[in-house]
PDB file of N, CA and C in Angstrom:
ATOM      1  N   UNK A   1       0.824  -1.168   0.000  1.00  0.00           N
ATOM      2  CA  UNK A   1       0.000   0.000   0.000  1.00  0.00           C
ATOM      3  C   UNK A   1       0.877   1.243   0.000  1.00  0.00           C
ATOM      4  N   UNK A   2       1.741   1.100   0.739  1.00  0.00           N
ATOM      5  CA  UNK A   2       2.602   2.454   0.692  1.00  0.00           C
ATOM      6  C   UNK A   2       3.466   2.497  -0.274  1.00  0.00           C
ATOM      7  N   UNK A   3       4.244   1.577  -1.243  1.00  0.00           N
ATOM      8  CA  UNK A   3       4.514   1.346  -1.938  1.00  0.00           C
ATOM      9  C   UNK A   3       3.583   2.144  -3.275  1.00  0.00           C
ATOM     10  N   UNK A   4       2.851   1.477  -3.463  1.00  0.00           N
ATOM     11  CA  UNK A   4       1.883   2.138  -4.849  1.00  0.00           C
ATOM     12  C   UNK A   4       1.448   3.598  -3.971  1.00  0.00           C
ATOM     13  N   UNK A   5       1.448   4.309  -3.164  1.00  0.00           N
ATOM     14  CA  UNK A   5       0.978   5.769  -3.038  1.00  0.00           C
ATOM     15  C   UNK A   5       2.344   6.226  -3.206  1.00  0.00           C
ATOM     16  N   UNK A   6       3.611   5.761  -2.777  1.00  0.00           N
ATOM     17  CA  UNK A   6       5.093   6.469  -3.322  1.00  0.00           C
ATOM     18  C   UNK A   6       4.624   6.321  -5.139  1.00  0.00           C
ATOM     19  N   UNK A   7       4.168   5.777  -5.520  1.00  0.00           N
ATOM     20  CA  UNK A   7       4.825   5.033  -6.709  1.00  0.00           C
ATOM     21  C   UNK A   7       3.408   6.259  -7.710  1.00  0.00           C
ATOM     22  N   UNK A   8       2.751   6.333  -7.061  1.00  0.00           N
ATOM     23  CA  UNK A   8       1.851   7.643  -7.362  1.00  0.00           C
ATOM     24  C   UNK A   8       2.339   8.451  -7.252  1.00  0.00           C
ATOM     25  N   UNK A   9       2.779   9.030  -6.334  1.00  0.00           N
ATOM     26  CA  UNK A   9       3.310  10.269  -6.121  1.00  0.00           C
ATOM     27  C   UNK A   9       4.280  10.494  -6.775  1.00  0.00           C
ATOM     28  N   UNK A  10       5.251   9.795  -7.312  1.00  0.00           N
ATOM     29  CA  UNK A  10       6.217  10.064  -8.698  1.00  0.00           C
ATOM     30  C   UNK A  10       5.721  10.266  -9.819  1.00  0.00           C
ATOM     31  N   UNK A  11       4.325   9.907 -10.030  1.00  0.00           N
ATOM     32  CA  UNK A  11       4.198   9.894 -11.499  1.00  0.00           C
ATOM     33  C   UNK A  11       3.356  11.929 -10.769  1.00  0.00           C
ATOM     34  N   UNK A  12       2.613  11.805 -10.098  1.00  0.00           N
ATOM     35  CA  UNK A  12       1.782  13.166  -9.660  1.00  0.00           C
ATOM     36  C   UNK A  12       3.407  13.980  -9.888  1.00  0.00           C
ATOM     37  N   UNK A  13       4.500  14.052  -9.353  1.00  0.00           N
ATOM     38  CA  UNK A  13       5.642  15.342  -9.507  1.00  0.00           C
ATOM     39  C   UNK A  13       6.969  13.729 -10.043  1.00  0.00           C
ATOM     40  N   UNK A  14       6.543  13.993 -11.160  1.00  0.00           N
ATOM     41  CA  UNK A  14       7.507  13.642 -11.742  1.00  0.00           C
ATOM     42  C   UNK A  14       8.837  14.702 -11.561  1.00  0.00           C
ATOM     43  N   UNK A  15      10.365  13.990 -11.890  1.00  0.00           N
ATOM     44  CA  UNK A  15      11.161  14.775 -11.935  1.00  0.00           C
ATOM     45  C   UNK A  15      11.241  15.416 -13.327  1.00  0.00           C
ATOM     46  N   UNK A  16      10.905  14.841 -14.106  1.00  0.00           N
ATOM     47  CA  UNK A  16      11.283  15.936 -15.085  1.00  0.00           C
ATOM     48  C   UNK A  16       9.533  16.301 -15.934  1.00  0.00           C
ATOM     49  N   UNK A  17      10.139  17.500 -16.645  1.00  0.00           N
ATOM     50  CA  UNK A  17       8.223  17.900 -17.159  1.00  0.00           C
ATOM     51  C   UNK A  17       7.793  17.227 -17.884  1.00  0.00           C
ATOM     52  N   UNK A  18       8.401  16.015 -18.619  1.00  0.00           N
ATOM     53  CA  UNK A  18       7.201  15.141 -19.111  1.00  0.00           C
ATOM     54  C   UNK A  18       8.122  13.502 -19.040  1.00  0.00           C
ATOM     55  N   UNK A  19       8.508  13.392 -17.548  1.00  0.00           N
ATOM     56  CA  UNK A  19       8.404  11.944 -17.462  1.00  0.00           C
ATOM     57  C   UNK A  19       7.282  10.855 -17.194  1.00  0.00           C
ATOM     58  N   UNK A  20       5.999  11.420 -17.016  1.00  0.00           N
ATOM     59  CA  UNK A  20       5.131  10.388 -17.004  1.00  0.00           C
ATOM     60  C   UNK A  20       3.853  11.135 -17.796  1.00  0.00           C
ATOM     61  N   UNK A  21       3.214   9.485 -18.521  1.00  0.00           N
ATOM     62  CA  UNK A  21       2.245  10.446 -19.163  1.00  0.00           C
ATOM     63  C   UNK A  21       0.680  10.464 -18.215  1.00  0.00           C
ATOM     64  N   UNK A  22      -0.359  11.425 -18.514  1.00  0.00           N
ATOM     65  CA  UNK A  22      -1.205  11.513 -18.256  1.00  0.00           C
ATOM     66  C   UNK A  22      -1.808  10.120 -17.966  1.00  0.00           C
ATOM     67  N   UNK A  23      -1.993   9.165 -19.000  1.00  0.00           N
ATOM     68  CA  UNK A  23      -2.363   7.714 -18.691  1.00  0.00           C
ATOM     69  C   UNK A  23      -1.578   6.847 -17.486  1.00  0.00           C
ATOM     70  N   UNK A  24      -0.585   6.911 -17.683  1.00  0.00           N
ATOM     71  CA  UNK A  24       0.031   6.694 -16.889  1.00  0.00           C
ATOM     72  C   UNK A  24      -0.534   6.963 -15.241  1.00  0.00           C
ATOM     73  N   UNK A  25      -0.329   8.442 -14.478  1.00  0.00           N
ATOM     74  CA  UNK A  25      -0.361   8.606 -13.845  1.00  0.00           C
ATOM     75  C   UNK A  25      -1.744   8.454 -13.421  1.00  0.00           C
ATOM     76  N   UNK A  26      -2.567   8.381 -13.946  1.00  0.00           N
ATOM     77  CA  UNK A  26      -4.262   7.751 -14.178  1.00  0.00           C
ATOM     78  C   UNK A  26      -4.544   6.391 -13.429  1.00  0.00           C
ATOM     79  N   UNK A  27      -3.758   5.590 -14.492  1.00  0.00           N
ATOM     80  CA  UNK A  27      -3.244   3.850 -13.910  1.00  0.00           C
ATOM     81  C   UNK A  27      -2.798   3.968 -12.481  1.00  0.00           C
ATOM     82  N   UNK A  28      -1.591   5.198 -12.294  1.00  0.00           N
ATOM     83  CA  UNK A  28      -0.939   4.737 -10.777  1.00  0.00           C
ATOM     84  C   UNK A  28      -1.820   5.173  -9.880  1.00  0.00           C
ATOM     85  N   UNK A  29      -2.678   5.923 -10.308  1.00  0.00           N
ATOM     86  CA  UNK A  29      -3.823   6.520  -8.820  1.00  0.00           C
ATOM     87  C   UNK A  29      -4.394   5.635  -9.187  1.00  0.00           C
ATOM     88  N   UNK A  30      -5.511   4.971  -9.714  1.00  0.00           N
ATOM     89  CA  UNK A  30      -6.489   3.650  -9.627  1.00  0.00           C
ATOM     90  C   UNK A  30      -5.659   2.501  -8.800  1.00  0.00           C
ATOM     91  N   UNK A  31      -4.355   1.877  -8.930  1.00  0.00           N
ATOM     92  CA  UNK A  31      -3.990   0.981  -8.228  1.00  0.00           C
ATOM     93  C   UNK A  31      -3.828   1.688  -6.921  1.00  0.00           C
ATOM     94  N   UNK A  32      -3.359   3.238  -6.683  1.00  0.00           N
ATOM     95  CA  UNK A  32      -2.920   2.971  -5.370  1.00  0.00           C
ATOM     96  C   UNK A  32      -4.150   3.449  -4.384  1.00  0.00           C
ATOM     97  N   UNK A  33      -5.195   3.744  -5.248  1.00  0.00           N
ATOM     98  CA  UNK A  33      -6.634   4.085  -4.362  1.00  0.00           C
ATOM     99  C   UNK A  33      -7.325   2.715  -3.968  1.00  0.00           C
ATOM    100  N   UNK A  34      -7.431   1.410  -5.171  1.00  0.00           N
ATOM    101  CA  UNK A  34      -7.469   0.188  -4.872  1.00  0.00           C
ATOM    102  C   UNK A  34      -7.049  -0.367  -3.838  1.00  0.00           C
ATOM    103  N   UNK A  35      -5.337  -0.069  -3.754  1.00  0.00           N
ATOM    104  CA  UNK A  35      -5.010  -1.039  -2.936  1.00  0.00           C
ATOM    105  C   UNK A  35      -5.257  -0.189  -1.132  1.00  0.00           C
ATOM    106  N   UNK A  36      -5.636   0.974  -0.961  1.00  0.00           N
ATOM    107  CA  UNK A  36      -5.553   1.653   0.046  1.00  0.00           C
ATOM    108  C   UNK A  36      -7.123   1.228   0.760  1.00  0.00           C
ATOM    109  N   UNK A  37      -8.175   0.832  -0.395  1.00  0.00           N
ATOM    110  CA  UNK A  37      -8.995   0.811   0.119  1.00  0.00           C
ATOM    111  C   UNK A  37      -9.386  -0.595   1.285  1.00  0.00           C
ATOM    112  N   UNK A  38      -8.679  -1.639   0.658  1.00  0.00           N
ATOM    113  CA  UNK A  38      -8.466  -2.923   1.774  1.00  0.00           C
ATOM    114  C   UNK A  38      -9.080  -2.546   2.698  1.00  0.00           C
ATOM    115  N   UNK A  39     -10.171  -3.384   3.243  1.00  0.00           N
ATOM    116  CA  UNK A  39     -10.818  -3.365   4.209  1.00  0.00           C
ATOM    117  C   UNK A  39      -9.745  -4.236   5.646  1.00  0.00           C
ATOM    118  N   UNK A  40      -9.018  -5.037   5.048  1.00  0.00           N
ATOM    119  CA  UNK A  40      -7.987  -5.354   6.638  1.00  0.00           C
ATOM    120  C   UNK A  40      -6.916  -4.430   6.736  1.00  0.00           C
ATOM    121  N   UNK A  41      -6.941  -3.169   6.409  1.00  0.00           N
ATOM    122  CA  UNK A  41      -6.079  -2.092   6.910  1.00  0.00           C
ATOM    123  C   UNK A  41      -6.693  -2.068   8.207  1.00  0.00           C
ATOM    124  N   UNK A  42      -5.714  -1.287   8.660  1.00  0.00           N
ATOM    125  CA  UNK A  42      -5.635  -0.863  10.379  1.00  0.00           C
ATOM    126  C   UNK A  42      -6.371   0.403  10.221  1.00  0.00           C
ATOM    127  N   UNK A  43      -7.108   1.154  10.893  1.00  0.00           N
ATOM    128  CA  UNK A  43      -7.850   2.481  10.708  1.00  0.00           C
ATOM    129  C   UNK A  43      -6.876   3.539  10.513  1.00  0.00           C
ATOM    130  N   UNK A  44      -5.816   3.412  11.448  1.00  0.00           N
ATOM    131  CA  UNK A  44      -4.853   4.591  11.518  1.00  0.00           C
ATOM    132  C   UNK A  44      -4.203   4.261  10.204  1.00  0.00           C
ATOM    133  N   UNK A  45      -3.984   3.735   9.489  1.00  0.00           N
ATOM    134  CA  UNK A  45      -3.326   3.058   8.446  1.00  0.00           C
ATOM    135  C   UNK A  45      -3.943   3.809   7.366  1.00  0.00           C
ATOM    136  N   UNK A  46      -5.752   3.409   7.223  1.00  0.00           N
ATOM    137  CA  UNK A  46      -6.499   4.223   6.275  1.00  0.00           C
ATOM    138  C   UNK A  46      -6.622   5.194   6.206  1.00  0.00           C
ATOM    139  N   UNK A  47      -6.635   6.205   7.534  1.00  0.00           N
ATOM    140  CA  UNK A  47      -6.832   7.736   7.461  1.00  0.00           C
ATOM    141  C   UNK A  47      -5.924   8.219   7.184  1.00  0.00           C
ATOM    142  N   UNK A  48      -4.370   7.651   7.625  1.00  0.00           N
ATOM    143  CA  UNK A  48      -3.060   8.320   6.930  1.00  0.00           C
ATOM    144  C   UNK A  48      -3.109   8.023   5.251  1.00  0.00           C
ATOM    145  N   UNK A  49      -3.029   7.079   4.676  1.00  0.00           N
ATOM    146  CA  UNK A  49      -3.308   6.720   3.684  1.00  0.00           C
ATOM    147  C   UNK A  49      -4.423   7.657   2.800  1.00  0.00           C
ATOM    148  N   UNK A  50      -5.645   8.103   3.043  1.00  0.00           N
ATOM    149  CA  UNK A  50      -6.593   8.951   2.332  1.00  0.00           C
ATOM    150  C   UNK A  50      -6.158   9.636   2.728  1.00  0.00           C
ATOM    151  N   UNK A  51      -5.119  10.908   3.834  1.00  0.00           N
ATOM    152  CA  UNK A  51      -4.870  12.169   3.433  1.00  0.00           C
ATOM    153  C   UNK A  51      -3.153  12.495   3.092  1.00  0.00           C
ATOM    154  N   UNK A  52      -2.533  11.418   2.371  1.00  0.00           N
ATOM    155  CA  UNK A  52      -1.741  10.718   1.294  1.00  0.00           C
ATOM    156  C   UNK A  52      -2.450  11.082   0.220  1.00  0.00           C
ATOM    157  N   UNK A  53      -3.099  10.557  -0.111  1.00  0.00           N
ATOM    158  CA  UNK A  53      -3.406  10.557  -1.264  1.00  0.00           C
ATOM    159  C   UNK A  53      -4.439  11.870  -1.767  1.00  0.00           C
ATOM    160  N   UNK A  54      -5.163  12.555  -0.659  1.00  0.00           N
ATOM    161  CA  UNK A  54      -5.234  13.828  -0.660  1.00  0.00           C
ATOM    162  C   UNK A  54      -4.270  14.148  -1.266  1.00  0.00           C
ATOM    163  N   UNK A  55      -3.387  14.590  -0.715  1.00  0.00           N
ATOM    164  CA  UNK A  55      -2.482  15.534  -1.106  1.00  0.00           C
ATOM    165  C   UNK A  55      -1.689  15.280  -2.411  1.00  0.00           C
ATOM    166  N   UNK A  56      -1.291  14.205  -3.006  1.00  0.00           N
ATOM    167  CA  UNK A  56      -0.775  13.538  -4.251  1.00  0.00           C
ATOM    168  C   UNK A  56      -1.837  14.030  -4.889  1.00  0.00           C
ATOM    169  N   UNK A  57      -3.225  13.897  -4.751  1.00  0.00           N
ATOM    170  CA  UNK A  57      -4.218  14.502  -5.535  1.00  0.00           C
ATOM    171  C   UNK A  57      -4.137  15.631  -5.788  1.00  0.00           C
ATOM    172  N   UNK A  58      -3.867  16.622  -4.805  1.00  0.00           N
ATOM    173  CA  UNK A  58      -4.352  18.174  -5.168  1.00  0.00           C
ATOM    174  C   UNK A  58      -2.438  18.737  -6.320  1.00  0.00           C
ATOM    175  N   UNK A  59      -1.804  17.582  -6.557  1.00  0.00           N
ATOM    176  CA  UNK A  59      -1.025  17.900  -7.077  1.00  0.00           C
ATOM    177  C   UNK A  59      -0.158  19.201  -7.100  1.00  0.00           C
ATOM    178  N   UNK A  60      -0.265  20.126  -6.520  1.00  0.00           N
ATOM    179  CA  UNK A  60      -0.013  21.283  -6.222  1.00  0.00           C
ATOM    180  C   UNK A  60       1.438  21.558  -5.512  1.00  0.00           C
ATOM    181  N   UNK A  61       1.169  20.792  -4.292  1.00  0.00           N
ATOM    182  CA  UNK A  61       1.965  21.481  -3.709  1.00  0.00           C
ATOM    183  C   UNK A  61       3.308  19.816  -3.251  1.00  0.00           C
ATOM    184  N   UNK A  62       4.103  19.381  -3.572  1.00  0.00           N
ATOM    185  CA  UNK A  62       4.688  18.256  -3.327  1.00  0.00           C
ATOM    186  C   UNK A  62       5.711  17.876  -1.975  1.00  0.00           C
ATOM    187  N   UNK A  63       5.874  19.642  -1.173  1.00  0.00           N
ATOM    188  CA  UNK A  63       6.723  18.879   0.095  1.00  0.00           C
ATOM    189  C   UNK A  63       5.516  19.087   0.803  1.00  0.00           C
ATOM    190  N   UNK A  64       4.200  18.894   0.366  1.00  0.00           N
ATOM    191  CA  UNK A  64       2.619  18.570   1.331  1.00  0.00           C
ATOM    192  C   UNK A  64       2.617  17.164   1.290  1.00  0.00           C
ATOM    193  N   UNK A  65       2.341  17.043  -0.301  1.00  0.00           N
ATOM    194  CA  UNK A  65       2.027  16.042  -0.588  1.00  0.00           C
ATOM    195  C   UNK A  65       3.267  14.366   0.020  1.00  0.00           C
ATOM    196  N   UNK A  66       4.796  15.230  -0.153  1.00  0.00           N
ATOM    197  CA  UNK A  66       5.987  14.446   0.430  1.00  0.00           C
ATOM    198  C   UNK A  66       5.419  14.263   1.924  1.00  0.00           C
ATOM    199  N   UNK A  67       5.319  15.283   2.969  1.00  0.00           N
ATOM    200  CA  UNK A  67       5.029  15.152   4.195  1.00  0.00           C
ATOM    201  C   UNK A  67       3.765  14.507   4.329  1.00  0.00           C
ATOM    202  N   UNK A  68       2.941  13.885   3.545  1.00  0.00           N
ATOM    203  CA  UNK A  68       1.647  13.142   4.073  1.00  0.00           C
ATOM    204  C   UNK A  68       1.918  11.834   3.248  1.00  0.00           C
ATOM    205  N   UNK A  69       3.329  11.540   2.969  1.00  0.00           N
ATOM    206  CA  UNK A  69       3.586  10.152   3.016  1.00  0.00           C
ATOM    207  C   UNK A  69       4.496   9.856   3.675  1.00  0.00           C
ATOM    208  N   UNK A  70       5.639  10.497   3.786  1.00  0.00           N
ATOM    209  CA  UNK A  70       6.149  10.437   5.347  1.00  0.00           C
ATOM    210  C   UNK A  70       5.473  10.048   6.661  1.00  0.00           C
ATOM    211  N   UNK A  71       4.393  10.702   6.603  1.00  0.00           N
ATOM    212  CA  UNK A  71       3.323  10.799   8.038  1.00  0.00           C
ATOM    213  C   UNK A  71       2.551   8.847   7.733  1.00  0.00           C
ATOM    214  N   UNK A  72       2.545   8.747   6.594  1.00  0.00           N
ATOM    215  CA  UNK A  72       1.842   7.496   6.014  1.00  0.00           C
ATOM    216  C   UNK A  72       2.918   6.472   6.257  1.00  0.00           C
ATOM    217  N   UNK A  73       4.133   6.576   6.274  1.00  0.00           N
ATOM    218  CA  UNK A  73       5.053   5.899   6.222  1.00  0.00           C
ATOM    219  C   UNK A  73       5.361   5.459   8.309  1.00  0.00           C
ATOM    220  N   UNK A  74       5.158   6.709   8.979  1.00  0.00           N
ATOM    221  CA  UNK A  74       5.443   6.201  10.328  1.00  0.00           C
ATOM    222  C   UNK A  74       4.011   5.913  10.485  1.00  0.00           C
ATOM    223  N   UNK A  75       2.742   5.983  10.192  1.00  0.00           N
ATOM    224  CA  UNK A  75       1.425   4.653  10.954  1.00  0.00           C
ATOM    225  C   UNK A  75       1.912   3.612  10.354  1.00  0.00           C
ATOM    226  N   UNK A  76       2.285   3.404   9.153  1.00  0.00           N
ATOM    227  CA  UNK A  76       2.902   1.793   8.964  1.00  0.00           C
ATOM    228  C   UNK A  76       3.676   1.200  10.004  1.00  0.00           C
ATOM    229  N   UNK A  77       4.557   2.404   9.994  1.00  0.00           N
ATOM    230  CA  UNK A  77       5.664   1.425  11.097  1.00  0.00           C
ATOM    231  C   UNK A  77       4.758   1.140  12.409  1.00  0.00           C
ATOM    232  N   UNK A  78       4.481   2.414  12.652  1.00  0.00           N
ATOM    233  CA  UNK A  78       3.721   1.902  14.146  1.00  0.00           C
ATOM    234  C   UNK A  78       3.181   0.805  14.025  1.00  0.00           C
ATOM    235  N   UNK A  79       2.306   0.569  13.154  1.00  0.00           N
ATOM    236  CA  UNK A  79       1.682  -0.764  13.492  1.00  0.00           C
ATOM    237  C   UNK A  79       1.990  -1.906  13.470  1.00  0.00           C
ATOM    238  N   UNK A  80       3.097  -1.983  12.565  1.00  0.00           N
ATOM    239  CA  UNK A  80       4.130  -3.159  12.522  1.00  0.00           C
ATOM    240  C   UNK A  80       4.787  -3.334  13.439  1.00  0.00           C
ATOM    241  N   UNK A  81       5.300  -2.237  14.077  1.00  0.00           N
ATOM    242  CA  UNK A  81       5.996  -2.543  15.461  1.00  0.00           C
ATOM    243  C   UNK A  81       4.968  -2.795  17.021  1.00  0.00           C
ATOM    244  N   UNK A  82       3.522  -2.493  16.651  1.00  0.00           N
ATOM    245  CA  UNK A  82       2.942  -2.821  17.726  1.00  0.00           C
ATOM    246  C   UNK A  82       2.095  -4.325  17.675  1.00  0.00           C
ATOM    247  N   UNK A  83       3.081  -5.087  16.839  1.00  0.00           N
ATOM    248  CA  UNK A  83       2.459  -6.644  16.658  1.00  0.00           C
ATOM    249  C   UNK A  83       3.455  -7.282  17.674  1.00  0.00           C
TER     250      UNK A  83
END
């Protein structure tokens, strides 16, 4: 899951102005909204995750959009480490 919202978020701020195409980045939001939606996510897992992908969405602004997968990246850990 966190995997495909990084993997979105490259194609949303690509590094260069036309490394990914429109289709493309189309495809990577459908898989990574798919795979976020999993109903055996952890709650804290999902709400970090939808405002992830908020922000990859509003395309705009990318050290937002960077910092709400960061933030997505430590509920993962937490929860992995609280098994």
């Amino acid at each position: 899951m966190l995997v495909s919202i990084a993997v979105y978020q490259a194609a949303a701020f690509p590094v260069t102005a036309f490394g990914v195409s429109e289709e493309e980045r189309v495809a990577r939001r459908g898989v990574a909204y798919r795979v976020c939606a999993h109903e055996g996510l952890p709650q804290a897992v999902r709400v970090s995750a939808a405002a992830a992908l908020e922000a990859v969405d509003e395309g705009v602004d990318a050290e937002r959009a960077h910092a709400a997968v960061r933030a997505l990246s430590l509920a993962v850990y937490d929860q992995r480490a609280a098994r």
